[in-house]
Protein backbone atom coordinates (compact mmCIF):
# COMPACT_ATOMS: atom_id res chain seq x y z
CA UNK A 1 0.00 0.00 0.00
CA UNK A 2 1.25 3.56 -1.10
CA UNK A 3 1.57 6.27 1.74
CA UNK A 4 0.18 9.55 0.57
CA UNK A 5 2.59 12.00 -0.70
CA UNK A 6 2.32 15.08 -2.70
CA UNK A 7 2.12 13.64 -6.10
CA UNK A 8 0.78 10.24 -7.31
CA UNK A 9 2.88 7.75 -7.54
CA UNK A 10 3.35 4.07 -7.91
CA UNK A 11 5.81 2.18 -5.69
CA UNK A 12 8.15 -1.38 -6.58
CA UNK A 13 10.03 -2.35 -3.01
CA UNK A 14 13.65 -3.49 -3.27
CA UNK A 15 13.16 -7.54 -3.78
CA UNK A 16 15.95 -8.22 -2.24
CA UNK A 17 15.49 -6.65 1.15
CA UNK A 18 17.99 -4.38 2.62
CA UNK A 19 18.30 -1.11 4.80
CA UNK A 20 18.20 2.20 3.45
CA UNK A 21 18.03 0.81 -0.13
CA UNK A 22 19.16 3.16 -3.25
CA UNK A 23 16.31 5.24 -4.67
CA UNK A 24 15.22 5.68 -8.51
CA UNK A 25 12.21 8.00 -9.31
CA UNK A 26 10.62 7.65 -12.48
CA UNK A 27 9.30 10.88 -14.64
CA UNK A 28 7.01 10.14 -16.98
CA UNK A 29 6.81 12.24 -20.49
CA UNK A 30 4.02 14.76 -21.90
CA UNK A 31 0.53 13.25 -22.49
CA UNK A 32 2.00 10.08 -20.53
CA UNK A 33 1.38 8.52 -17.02
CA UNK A 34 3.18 6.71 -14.14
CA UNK A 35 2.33 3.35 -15.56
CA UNK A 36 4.72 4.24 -18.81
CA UNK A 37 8.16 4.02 -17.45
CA UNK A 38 6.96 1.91 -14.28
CA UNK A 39 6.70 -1.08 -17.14
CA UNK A 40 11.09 -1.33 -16.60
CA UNK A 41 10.75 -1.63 -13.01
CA UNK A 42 10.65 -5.29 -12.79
CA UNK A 43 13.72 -5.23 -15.34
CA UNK A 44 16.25 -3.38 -13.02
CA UNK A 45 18.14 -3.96 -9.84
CA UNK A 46 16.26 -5.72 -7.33
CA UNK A 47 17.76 -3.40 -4.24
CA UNK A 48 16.32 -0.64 -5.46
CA UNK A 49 13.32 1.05 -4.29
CA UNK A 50 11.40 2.20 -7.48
CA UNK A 51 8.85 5.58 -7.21
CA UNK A 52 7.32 6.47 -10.83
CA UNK A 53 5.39 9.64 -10.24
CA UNK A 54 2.37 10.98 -11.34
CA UNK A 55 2.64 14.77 -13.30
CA UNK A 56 0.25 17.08 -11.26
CA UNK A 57 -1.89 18.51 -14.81
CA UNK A 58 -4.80 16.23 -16.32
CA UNK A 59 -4.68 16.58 -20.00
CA UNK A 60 -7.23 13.31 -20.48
CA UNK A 61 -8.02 10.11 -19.14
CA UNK A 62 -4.81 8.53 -18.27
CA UNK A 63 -2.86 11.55 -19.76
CA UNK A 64 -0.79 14.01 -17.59
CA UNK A 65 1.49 16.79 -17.50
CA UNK A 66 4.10 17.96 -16.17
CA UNK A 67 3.89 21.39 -17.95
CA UNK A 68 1.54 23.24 -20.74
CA UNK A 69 3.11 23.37 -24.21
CA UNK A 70 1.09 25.90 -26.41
CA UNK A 71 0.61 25.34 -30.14
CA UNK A 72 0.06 27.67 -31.96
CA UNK A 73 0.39 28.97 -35.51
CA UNK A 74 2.42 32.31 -35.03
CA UNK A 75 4.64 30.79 -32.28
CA UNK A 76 4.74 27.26 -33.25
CA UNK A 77 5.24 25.19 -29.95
CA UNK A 78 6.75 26.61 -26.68
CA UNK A 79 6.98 25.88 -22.83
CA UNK A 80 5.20 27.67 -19.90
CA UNK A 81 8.00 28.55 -18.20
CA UNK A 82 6.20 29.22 -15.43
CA UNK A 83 4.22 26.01 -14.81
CA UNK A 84 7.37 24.06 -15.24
CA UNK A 85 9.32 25.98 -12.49
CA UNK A 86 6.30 25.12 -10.39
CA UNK A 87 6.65 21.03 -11.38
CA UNK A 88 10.75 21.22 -11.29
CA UNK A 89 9.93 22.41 -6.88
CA UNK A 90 6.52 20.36 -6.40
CA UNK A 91 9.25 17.61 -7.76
CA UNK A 92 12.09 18.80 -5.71
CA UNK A 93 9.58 18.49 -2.37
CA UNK A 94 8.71 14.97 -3.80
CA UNK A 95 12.07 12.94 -3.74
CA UNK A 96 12.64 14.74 -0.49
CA UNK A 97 9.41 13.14 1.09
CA UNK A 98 10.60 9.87 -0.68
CA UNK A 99 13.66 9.65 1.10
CA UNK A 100 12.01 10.55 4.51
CA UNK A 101 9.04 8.40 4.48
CA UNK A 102 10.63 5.31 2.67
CA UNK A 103 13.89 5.26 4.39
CA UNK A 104 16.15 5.39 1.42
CA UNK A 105 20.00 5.51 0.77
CA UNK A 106 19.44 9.44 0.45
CA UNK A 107 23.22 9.29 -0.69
CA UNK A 108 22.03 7.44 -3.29
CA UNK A 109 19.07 8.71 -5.29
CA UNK A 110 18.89 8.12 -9.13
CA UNK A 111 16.64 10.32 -11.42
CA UNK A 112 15.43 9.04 -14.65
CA UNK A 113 13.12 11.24 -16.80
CA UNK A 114 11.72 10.73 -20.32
CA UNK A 115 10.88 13.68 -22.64
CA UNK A 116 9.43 16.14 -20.54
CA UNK A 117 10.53 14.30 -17.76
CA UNK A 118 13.95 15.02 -18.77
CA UNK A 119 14.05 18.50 -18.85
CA UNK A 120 12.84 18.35 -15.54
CA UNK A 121 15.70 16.03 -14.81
CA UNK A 122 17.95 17.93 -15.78
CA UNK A 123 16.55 21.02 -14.04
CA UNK A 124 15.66 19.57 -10.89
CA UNK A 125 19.70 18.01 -10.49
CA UNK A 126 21.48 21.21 -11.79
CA UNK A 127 19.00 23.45 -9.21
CA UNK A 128 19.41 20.95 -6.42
CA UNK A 129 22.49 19.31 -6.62
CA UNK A 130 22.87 17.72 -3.23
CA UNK A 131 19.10 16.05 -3.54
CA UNK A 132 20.49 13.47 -6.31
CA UNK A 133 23.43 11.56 -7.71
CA UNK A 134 22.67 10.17 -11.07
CA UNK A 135 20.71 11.17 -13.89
CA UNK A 136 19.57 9.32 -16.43
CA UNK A 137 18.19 11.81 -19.18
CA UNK A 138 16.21 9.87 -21.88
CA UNK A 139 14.87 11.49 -25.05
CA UNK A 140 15.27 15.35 -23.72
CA UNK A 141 17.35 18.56 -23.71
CA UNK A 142 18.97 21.21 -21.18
CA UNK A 143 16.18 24.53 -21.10
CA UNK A 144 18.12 26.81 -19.70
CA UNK A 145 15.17 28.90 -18.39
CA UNK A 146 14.64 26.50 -15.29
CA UNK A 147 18.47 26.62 -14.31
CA UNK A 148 19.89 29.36 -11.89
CA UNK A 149 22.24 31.97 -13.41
CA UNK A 150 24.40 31.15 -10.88
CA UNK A 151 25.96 27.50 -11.88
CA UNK A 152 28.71 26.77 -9.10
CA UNK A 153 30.97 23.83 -10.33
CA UNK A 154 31.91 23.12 -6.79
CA UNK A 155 27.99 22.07 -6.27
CA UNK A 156 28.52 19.37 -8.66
CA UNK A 157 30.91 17.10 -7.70
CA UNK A 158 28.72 14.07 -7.11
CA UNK A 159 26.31 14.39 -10.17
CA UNK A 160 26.63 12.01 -12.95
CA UNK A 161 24.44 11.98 -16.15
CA UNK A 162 23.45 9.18 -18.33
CA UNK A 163 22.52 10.97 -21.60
CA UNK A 164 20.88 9.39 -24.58
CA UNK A 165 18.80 10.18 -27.24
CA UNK A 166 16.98 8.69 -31.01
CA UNK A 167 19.06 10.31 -33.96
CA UNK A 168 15.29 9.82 -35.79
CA UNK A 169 13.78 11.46 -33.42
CA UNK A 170 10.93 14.60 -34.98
CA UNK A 171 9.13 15.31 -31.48
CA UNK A 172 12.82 16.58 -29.76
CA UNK A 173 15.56 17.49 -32.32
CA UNK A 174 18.78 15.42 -31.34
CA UNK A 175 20.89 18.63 -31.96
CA UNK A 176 19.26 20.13 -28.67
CA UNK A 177 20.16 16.42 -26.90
CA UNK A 178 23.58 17.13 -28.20
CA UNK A 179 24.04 20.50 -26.61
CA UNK A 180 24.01 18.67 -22.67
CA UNK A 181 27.12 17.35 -22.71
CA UNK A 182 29.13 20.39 -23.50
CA UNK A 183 26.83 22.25 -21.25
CA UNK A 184 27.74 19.30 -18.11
CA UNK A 185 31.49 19.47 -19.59
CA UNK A 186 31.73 23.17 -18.65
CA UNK A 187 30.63 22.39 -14.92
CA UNK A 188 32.78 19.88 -14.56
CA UNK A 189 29.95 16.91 -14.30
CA UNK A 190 30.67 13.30 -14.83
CA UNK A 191 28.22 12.29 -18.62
CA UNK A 192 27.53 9.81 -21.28
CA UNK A 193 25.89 10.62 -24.27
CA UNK A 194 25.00 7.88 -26.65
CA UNK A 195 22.42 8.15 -29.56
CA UNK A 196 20.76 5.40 -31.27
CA UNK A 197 18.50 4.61 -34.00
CA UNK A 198 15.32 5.22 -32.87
CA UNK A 199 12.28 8.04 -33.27
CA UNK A 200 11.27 9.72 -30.16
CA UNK A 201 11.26 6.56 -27.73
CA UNK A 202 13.64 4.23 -25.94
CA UNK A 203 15.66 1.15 -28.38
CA UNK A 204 16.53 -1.75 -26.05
CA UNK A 205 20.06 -1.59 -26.52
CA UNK A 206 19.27 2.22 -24.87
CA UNK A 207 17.26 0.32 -22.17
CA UNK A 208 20.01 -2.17 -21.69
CA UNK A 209 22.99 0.26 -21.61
CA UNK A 210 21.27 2.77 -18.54
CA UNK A 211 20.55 -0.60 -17.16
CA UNK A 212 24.45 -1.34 -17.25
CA UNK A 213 24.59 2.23 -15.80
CA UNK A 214 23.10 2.23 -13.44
CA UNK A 215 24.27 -1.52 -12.09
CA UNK A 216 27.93 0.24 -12.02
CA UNK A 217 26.78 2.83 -9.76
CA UNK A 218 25.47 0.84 -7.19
């Protein structure tokens, strides 16, 4: 049974049991759900403790948001900037009532985001630095707009990033996945990038490789 947190979430214990077990939490993409990425949980490490979150905006039955993205036809499509600050601190507050209720390893907490989730990834590690450990940034790109001005290397010591992204992919130009990894260079922070030959979605050697990843790190 899940214990009521801030955002809706579905849970997969550690099956091997052990105290203060590593933590990965699971951000689903735009127009997604928790259910999506939860479908690899049974696939990777059995000491972890699994949390695949809910995003707090209903766009449909069974479809949720992290953000709004307007279409339109003079400004094509953009981000409220806004509403995802709002989701990169509601998450923030999330992993941190993760690691107090469930009793995790909070020096080891893994973030793994698809799509939207990803920029939110990516925002919530560089903003919070000390809250997480390891990234693993599927399908997404760096907006600058949720990231501080005022990047301290010397925060960063401990991140790492697994980066990857489909070279086919038409929803998320792989040119703006490419950008990351000078960005993390610049700051000093540990990254992989690897591409593969996929649209906008995740190839099983992709699946296999974070997999590796994240095995390494714990």
């Amino acid at each position: 049974m899940t214990k009521k947190l801030s955002l809706e979430y579905l849970i997969r214990q550690p099956k091997t049991p052990i105290k203060n077990p590593p933590l990965l939490v699971l951000l689903h993409g735009y127009g997604s759900n928790e259910q999506d990425l939860f479908s690899f949980a049974s696939e990777l490490p059995d000491e972890l403790l699994i949390i695949s979150a809910r995003a707090p905006l209903t766009l449909g039955a069974g479809s949720f948001s992290w953000y709004t993205i307007h279409f339109d036809t003079t400004n094509g499509k953009f981000s409220d900037i806004d509403e995802a600050k709002e989701a990169r601190d509601k998450i923030a507050l999330f992993i941190d009532e993760v690691i107090e209720t469930y009793e995790v390893n909070a020096e080891n907490v893994f973030l793994l985001g698809f799509s939207q989730g990803t920029i939110l990834s990516y925002s919530v590690a560089l903003n919070h630095p000390k809250k997480i450990q390891h990234v693993i940034a599927l399908s997404g790109y760096i907006n600058q707009e949720l990231i501080s001005e005022n990047l301290n290397s010397d925060d960063y010591k401990n991140l790492d990033f697994f980066i990857s992204h489909g070279s086919q992919d038409q929803v998320i130009p792989v040119d703006w996945a490419q950008n990351a990894a000078p960005f993390l260079d610049k700051l000093g922070i540990k990254n992989s990038y690897q591409e593969y030959m996929v649209g906008h979605g995740v190839a099983p050697q992709n699946f296999y490789d974070f997999k590796k990843w994240i095995e390494d790190r714990l």
